[in-house]
Protein backbone atom coordinates (compact mmCIF):
# COMPACT_ATOMS: atom_id res chain seq x y z
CA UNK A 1 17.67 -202.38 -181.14
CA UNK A 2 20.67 -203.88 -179.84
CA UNK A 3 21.50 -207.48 -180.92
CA UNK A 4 20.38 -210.37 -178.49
CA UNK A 5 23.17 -210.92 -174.95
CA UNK A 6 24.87 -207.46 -175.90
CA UNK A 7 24.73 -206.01 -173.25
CA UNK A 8 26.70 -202.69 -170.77
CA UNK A 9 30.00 -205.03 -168.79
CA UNK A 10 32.19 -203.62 -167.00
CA UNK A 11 34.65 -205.21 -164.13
CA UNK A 12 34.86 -204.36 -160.21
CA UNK A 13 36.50 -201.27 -161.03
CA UNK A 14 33.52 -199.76 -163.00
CA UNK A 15 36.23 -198.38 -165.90
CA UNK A 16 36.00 -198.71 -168.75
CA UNK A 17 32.55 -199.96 -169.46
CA UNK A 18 32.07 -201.42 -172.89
CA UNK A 19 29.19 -202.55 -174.99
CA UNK A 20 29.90 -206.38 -175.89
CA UNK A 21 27.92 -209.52 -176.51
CA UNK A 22 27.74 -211.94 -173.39
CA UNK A 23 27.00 -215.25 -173.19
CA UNK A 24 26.90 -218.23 -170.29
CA UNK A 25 26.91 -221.71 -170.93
CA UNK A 26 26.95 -224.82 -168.70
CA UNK A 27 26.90 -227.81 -171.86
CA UNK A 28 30.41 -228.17 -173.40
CA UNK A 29 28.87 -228.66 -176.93
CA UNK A 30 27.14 -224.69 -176.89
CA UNK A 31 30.59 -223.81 -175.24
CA UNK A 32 32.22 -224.83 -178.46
CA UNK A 33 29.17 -223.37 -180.75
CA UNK A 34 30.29 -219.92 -179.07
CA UNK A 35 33.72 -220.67 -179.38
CA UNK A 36 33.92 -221.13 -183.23
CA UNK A 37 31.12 -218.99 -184.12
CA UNK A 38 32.95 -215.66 -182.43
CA UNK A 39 35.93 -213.85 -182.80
CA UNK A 40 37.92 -212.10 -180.55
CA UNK A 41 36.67 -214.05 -177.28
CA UNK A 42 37.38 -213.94 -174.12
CA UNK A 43 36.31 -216.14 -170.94
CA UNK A 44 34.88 -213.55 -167.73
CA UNK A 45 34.73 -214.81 -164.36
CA UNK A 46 32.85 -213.17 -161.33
CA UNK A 47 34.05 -209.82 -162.84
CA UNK A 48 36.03 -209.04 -159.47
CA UNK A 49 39.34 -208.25 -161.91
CA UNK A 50 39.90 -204.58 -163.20
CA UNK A 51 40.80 -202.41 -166.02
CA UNK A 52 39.81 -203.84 -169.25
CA UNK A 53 41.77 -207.91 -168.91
CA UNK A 54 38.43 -209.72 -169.11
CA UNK A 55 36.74 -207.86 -171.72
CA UNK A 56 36.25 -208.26 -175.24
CA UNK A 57 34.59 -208.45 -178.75
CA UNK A 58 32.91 -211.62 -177.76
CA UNK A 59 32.66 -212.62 -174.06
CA UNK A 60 32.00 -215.99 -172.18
CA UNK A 61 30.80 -215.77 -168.94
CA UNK A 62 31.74 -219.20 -167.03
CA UNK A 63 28.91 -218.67 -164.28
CA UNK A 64 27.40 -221.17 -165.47
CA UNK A 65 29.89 -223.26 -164.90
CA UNK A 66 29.85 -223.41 -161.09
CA UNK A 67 29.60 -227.28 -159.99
CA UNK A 68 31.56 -229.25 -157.90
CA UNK A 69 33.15 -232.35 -159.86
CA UNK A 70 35.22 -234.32 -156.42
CA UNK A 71 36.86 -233.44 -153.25
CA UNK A 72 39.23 -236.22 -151.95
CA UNK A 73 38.99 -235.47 -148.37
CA UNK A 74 41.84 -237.48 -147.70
CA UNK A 75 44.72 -235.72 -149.69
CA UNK A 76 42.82 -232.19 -149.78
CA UNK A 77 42.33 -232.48 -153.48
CA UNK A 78 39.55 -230.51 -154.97
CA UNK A 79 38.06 -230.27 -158.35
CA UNK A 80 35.44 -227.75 -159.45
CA UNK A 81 34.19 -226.33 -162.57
CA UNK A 82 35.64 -222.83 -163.50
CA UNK A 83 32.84 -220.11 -162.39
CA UNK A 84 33.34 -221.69 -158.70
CA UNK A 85 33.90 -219.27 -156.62
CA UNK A 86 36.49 -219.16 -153.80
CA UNK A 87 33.76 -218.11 -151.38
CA UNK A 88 32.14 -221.55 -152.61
CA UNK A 89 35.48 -223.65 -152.40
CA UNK A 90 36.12 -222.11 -148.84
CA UNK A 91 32.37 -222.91 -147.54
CA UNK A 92 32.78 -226.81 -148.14
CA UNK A 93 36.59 -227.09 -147.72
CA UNK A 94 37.27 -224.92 -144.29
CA UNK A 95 34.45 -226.84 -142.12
CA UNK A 96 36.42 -229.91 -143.64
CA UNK A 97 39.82 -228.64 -142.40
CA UNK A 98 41.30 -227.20 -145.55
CA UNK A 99 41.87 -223.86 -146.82
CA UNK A 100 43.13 -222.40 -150.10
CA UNK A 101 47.09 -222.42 -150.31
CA UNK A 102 47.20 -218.79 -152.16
CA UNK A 103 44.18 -216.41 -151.69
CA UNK A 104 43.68 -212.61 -152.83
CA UNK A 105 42.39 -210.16 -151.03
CA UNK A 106 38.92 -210.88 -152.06
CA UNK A 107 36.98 -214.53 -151.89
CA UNK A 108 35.07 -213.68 -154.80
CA UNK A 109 37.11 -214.52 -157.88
CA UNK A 110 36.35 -217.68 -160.21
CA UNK A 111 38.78 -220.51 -159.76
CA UNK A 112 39.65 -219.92 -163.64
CA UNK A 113 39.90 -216.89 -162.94
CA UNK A 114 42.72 -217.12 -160.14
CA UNK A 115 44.63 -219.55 -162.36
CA UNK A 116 44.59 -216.87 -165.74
CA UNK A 117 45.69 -214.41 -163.51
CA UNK A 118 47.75 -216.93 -161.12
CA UNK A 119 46.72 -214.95 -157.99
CA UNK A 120 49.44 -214.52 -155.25
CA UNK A 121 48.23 -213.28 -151.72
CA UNK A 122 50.21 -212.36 -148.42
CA UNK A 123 52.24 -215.58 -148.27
CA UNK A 124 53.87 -215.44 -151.73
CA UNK A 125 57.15 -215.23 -149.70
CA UNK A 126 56.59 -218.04 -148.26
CA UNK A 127 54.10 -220.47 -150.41
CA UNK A 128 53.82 -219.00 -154.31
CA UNK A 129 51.25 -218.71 -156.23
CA UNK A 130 48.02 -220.18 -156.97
CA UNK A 131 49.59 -222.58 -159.70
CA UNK A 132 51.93 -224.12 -157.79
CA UNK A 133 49.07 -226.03 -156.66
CA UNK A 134 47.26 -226.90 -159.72
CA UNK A 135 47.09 -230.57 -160.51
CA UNK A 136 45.52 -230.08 -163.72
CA UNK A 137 42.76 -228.16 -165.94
CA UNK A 138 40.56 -228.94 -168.63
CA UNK A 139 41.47 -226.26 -171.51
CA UNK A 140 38.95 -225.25 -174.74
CA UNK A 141 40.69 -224.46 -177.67
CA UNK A 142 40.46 -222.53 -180.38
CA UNK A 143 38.98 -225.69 -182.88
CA UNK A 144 36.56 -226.39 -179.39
CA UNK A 145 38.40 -229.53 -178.57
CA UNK A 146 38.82 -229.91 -175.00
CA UNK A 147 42.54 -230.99 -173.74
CA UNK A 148 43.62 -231.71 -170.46
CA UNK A 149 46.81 -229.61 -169.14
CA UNK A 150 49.02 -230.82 -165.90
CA UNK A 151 53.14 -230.63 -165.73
CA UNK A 152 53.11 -233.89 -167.48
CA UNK A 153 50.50 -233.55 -170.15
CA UNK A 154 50.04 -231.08 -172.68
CA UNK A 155 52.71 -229.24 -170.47
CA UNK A 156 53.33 -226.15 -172.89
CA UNK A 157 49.70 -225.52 -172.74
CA UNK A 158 49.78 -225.80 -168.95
CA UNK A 159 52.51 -223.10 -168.63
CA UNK A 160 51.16 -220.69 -170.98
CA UNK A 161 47.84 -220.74 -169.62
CA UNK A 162 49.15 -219.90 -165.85
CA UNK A 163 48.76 -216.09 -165.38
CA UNK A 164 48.01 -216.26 -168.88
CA UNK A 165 45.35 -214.12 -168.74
CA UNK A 166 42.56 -215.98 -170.68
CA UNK A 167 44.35 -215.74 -174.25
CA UNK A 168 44.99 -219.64 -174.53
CA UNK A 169 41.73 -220.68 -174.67
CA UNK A 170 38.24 -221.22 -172.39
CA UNK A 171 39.44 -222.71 -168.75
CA UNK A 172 36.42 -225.08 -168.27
CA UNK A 173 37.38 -227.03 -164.65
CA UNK A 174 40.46 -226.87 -162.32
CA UNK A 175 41.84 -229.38 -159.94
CA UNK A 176 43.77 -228.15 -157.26
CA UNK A 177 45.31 -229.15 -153.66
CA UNK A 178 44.18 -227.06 -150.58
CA UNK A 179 46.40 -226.88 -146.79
CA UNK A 180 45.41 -228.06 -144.00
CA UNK A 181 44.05 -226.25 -140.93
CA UNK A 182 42.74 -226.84 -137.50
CA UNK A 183 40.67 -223.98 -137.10
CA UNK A 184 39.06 -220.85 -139.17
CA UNK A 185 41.43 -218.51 -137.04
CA UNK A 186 44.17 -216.91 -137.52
CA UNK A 187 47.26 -215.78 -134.76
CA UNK A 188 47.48 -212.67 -135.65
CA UNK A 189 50.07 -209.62 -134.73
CA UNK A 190 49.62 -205.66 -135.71
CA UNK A 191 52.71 -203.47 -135.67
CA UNK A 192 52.77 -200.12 -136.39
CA UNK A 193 55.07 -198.57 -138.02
CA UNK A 194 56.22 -195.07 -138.30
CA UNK A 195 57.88 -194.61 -141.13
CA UNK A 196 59.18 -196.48 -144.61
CA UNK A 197 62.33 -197.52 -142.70
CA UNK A 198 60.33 -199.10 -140.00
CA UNK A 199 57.96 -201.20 -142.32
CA UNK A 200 60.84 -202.12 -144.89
CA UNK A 201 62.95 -203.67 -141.52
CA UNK A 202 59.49 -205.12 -140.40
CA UNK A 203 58.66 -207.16 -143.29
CA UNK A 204 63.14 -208.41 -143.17
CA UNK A 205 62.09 -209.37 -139.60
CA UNK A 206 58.71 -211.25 -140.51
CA UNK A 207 60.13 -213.64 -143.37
CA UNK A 208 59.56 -216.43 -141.27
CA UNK A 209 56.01 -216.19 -140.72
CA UNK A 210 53.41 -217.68 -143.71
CA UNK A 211 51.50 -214.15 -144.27
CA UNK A 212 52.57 -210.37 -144.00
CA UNK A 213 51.12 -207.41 -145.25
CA UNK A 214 51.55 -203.76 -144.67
CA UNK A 215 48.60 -200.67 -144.99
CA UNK A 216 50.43 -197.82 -145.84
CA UNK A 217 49.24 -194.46 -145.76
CA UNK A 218 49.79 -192.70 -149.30
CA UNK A 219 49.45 -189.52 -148.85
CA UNK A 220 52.17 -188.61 -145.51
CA UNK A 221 55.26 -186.84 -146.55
CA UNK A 222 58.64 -185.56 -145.32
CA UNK A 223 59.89 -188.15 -141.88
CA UNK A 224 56.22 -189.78 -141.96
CA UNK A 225 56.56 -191.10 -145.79
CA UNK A 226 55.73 -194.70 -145.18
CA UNK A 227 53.37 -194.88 -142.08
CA UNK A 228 51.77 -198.18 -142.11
CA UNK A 229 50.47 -201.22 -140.01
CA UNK A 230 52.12 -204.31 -140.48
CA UNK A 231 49.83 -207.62 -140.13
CA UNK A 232 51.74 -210.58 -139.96
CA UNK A 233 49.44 -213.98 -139.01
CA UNK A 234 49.42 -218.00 -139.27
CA UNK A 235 46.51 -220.12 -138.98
CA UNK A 236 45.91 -221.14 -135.51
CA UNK A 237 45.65 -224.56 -133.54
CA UNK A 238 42.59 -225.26 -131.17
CA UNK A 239 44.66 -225.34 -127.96
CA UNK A 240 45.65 -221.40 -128.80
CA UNK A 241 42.38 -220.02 -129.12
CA UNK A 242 40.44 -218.14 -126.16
CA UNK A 243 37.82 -220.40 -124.63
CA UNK A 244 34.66 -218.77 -126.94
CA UNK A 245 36.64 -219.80 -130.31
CA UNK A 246 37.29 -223.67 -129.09
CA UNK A 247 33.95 -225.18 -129.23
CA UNK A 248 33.68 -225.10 -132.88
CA UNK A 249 37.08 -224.17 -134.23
CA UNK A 250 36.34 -224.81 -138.12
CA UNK A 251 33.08 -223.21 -138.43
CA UNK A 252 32.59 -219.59 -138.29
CA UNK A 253 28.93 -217.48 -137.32
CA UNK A 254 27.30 -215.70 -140.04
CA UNK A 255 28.32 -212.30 -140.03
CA UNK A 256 25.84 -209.30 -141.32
CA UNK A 257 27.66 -207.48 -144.47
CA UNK A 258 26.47 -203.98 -145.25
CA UNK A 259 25.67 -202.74 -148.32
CA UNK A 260 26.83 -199.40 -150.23
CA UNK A 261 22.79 -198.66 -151.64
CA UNK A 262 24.56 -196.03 -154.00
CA UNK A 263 27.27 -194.19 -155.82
CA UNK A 264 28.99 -191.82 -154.25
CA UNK A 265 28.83 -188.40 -155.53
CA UNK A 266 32.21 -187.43 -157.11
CA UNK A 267 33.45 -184.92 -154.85
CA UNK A 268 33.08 -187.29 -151.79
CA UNK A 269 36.52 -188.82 -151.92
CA UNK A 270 39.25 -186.17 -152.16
CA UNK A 271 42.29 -186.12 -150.86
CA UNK A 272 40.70 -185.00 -147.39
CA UNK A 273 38.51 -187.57 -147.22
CA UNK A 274 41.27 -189.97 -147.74
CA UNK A 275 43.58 -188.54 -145.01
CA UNK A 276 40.82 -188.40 -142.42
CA UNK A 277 40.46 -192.01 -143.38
CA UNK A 278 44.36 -192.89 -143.18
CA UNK A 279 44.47 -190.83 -140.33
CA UNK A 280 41.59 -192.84 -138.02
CA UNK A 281 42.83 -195.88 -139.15
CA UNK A 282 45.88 -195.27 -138.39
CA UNK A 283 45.68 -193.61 -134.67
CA UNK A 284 42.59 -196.74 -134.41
CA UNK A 285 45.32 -198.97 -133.09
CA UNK A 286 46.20 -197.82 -129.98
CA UNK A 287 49.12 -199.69 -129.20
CA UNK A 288 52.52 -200.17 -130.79
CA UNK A 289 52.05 -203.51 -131.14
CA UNK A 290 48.42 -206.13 -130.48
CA UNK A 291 48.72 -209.26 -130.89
CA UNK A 292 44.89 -211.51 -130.99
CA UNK A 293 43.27 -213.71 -132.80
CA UNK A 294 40.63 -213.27 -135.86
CA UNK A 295 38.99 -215.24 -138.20
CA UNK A 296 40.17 -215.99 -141.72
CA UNK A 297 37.30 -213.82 -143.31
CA UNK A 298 38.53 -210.50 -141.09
CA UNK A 299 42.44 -211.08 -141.98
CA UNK A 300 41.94 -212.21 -145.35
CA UNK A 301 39.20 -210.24 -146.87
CA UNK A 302 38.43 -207.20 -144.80
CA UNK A 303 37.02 -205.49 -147.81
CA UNK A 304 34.41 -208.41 -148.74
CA UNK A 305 32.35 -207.26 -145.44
CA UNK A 306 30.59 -204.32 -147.37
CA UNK A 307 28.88 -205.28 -150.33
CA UNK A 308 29.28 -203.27 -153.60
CA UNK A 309 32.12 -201.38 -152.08
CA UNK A 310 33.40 -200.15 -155.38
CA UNK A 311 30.28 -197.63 -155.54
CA UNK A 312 32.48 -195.55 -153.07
CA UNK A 313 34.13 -193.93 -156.28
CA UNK A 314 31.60 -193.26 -157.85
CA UNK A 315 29.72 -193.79 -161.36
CA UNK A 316 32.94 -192.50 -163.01
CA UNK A 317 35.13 -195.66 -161.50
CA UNK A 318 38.23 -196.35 -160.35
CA UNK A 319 41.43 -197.81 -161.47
CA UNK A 320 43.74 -200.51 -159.09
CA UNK A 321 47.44 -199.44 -159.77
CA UNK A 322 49.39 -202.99 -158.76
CA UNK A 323 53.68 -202.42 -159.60
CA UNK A 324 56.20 -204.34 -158.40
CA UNK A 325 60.02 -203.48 -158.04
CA UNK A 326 62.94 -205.85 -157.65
CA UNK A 327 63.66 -206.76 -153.74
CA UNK A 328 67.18 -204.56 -153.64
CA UNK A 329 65.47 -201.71 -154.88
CA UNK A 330 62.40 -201.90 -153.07
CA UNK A 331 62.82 -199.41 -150.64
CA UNK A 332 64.25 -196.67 -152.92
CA UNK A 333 61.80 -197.21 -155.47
CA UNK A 334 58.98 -197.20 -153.04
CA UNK A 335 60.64 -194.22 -151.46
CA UNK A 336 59.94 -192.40 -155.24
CA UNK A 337 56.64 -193.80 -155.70
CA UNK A 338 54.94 -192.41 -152.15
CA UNK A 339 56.49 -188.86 -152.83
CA UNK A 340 54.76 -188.33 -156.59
CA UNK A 341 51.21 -189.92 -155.08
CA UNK A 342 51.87 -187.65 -151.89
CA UNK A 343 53.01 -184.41 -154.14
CA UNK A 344 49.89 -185.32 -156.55
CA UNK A 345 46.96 -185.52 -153.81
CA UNK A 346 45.49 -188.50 -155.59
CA UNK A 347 46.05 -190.81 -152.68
CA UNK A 348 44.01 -194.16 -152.17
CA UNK A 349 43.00 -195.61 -148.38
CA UNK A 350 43.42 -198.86 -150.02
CA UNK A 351 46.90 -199.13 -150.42
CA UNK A 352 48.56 -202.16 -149.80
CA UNK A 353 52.39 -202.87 -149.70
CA UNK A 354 53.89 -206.69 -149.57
CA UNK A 355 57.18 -208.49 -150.12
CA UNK A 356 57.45 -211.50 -152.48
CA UNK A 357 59.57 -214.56 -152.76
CA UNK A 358 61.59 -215.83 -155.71
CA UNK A 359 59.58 -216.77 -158.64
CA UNK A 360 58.84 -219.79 -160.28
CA UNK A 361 60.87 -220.10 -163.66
CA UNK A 362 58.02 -221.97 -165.31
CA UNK A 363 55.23 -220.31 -164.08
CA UNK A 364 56.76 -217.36 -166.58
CA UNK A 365 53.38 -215.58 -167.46
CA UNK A 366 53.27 -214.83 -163.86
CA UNK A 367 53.53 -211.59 -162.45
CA UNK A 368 55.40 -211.81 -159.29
CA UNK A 369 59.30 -212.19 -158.99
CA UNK A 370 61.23 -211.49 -156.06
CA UNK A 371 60.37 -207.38 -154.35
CA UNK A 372 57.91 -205.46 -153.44
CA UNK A 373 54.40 -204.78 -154.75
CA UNK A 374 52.21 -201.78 -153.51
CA UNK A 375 48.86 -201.74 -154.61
CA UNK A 376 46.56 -198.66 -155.15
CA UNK A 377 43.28 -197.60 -155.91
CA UNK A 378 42.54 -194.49 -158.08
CA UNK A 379 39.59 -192.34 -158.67
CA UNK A 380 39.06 -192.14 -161.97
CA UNK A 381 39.34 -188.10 -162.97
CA UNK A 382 40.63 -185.39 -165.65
CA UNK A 383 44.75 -186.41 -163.75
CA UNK A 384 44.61 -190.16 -163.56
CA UNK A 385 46.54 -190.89 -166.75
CA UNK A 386 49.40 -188.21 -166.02
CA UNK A 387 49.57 -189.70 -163.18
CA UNK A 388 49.76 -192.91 -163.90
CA UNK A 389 52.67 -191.99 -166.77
CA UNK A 390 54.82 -190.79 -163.70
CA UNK A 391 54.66 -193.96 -161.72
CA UNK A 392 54.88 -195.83 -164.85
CA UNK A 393 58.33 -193.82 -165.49
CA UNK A 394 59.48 -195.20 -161.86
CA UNK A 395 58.43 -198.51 -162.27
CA UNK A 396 60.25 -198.95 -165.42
CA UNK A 397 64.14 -197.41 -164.01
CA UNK A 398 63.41 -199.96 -161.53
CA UNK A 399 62.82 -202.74 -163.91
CA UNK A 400 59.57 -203.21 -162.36
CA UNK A 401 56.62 -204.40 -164.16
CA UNK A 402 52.70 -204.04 -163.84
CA UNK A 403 50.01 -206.88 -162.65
CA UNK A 404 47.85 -207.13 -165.79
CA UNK A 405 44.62 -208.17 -163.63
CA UNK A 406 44.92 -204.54 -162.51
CA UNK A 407 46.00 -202.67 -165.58
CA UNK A 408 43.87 -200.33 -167.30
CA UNK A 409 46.53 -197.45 -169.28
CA UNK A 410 50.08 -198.65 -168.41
CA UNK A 411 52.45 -198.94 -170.62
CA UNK A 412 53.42 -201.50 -172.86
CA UNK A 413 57.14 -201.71 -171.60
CA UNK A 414 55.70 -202.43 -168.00
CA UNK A 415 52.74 -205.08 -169.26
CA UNK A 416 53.69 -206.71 -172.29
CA UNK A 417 55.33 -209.87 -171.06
CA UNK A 418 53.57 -212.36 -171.41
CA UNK A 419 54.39 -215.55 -174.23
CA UNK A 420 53.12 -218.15 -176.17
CA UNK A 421 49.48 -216.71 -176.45
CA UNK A 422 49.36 -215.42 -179.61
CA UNK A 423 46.23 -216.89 -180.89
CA UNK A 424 43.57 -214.64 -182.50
CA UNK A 425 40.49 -216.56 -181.64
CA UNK A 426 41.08 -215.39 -177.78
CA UNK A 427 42.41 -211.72 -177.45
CA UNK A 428 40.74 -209.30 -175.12
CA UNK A 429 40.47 -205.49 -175.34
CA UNK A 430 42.87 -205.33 -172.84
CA UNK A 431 45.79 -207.83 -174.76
CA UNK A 432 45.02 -205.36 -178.08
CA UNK A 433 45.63 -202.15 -176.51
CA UNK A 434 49.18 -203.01 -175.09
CA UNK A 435 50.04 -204.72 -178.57
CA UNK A 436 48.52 -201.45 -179.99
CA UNK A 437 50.20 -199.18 -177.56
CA UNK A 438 53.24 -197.43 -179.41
CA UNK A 439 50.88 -197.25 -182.50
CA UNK A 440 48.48 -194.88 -181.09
């Protein structure tokens, strides 16, 4: 029989799954039991990450921890525990007129969460990343004492645990500052583009609006390499919405989200599949250019809408492939990139391409710096990891690097960069493969 709370985990990807004890908490004093009764433990969120980062020996799930501790209305401060979910922060805050500063593409990531991995989102360019508006956090250490970490106190701490990736210790509550907005809409303009050229000069043109992003289709060649829709947006005011938006600008109508009842068989998404899909979506947009307006769940989160999406790959997974390269090489590098995923026929209809701003020199566990990211998702299969050794071998001439919320077999050059949390009560399966990674 298997020991009590061990139990199959696995994150949004579905690879790898391990067998690993799992426990959830809400009373500080059990918290700290766990803590200094395990080894090798790591704290787990909603799960939404991939690869292998919140996995470990001993995990903590923090969905217990999912209260509400203040929200000054008047500044647009918040405070939560750490298993809140965004989705959760969003439904109080937005009908309140805030929203998040820094999102990713999905609403259903822990707050702790989005600081360890100090999330970015389409306006990184223009606004950073989640940590540049954290106030504080409440930390759990290694002995179970419980410090509080802000720029002014316990500062070291602070730093290292931003896009730390859970290895300093057990993120128990987060208080951050949201935006404000005057509606749940968003101004929003789609270009197409019709080539890498095209997007690159797009997103030069855009720098002045808060959020761009680019769909790129992975799998043209040859004088279409690059075809993409660019959506640029910023939140809109009442007076610029169409007359069935103005009533109630802050609150949105429930929407019905499908569900995927099933994995896919294997052979269901091939690269045929994926260029039928690439193709529609791209020839969906009629026009060179629309310009309208959509709520903040459609431009932020399109893939949230269908529940248990990730069962599109099947039981065998998938892997998200997130690299950056430095802002003068972008367009070469990305040039190198599309032609080995195109030559390979492992293409992904979720591929997403986006410029960032300069980085933050404290914030130096973080993953963005000043370039271009593309993000991919791979179906796990018998070529994945030859693939992924080529677009490693790019990344690295480019002196790119890897996000580690996505990584699941890169290489240690790419994804060992992150300091000051050594500490071997909290080290996850994901931390001991890239320090293991030359040795095997």
């Amino acid at each position: 029989m298997k020991p009590n709370f061990v139990k199959k985990v696995t994150n949004w990807g579905n690879f790898p799954v391990v067998e690993k004890e799992m426990r959830s908490e809400d009373q500080y004093s059990k918290i700290k039991d766990f803590v200094l009764n395990h080894n090798e433990v790591i704290a787990r969120g909603n799960g939404r990450c991939y690869g292998d980062s919140s996995l470990a020996e001993s995990i903590f799930s923090t969905k217990k921890l999912n209260k509400f501790i203040s929200f000054d209305r008047l500044n647009g401060i918040i405070e939560c525990e750490s298993g809140v979910l965004l989705s959760d922060v969003l439904e109080i805050s937005v009908p309140q007129g805030y929203f998040l500063y820094v999102t990713p593409g999905t609403k259903f990531i822990s707050v702790g969460g989005a600081l360890a991995s100090d999330v970015h989102g389409k306006n990184h360019h223009a606004e950073g990343c989640f940590s540049e508006y954290v106030v504080d956090f409440k930390l759990m250490n290694e002995r179970g004492e419980i410090i509080t970490c802000s720029r002014e106190e316990n500062s070291d701490k602070f730093w290292a645990t931003i896009g730390g990736m859970g290895l300093t210790g057990i993120i128990l509550s987060v208080k951050f500052k949201l935006k404000n907005i005057e509606s749940a809409y968003i101004r929003q303009e789609s270009i197409k583009a019709e080539n890498l050229d095209e997007i690159f000069r797009l997103f030069e043109e855009s720098e002045s609006w808060t959020y761009t992003v680019a769909w790129i289709d992975c799998l043209q060649k040859g004088k279409d390499l690059g075809r993409s829709i660019m959506m640029r947006g910023e939140h809109a005011f009442p007076h610029e919405l169409p007359e069935k938006f103005k009533k109630n600008p802050l609150r949105l109508k429930k929407k019905f989200s499908p569900t995927v009842p099933f994995y896919f068989p294997g052979f269901a998404l091939n690269s045929l599949t994926v260029k039928i899909f690439n193709y529609l979506y791209y020839k969906k947009q009629a026009k060179k250019e629309v310009k309208n307006f959509t709520d903040y769940d459609t431009f932020f989160y399109p893939l949230d809408f269908v529940n248990d999406w990730n069962k599109i790959y099947g039981k065998k997974g998938f892997i998200q492939y997130q690299m950056m390269i430095p802002k003068d090489k972008g367009r070469e590098g990305m040039q190198r990139i599309l032609e080995t995923i195109a030559k390979s026929g492992s293409g992904s209809f979720l591929a997403v391409l986006k410029l960032y701003g300069k980085e933050n020199p404290e914030a130096y566990n973080s993953f963005p710096f000043e370039g271009y990211s593309l993000a991919l998702d791979f179906k796990v299969d018998k070529n994945l990891k030859k693939l992924i050794d080529q677009l490693d071998s790019i990344v690295e001439e480019y002196n790119g690097k890897i996000y580690l919320t996505k990584d699941s077999m890169s290489r240690s050059s790419l994804t060992n960069y992150l300091k000051n949390v050594e500490n071997p009560k909290f080290i996850s399966i994901q931390h001991k493969r890239i320090l293991n990674y030359n040795k095997i």
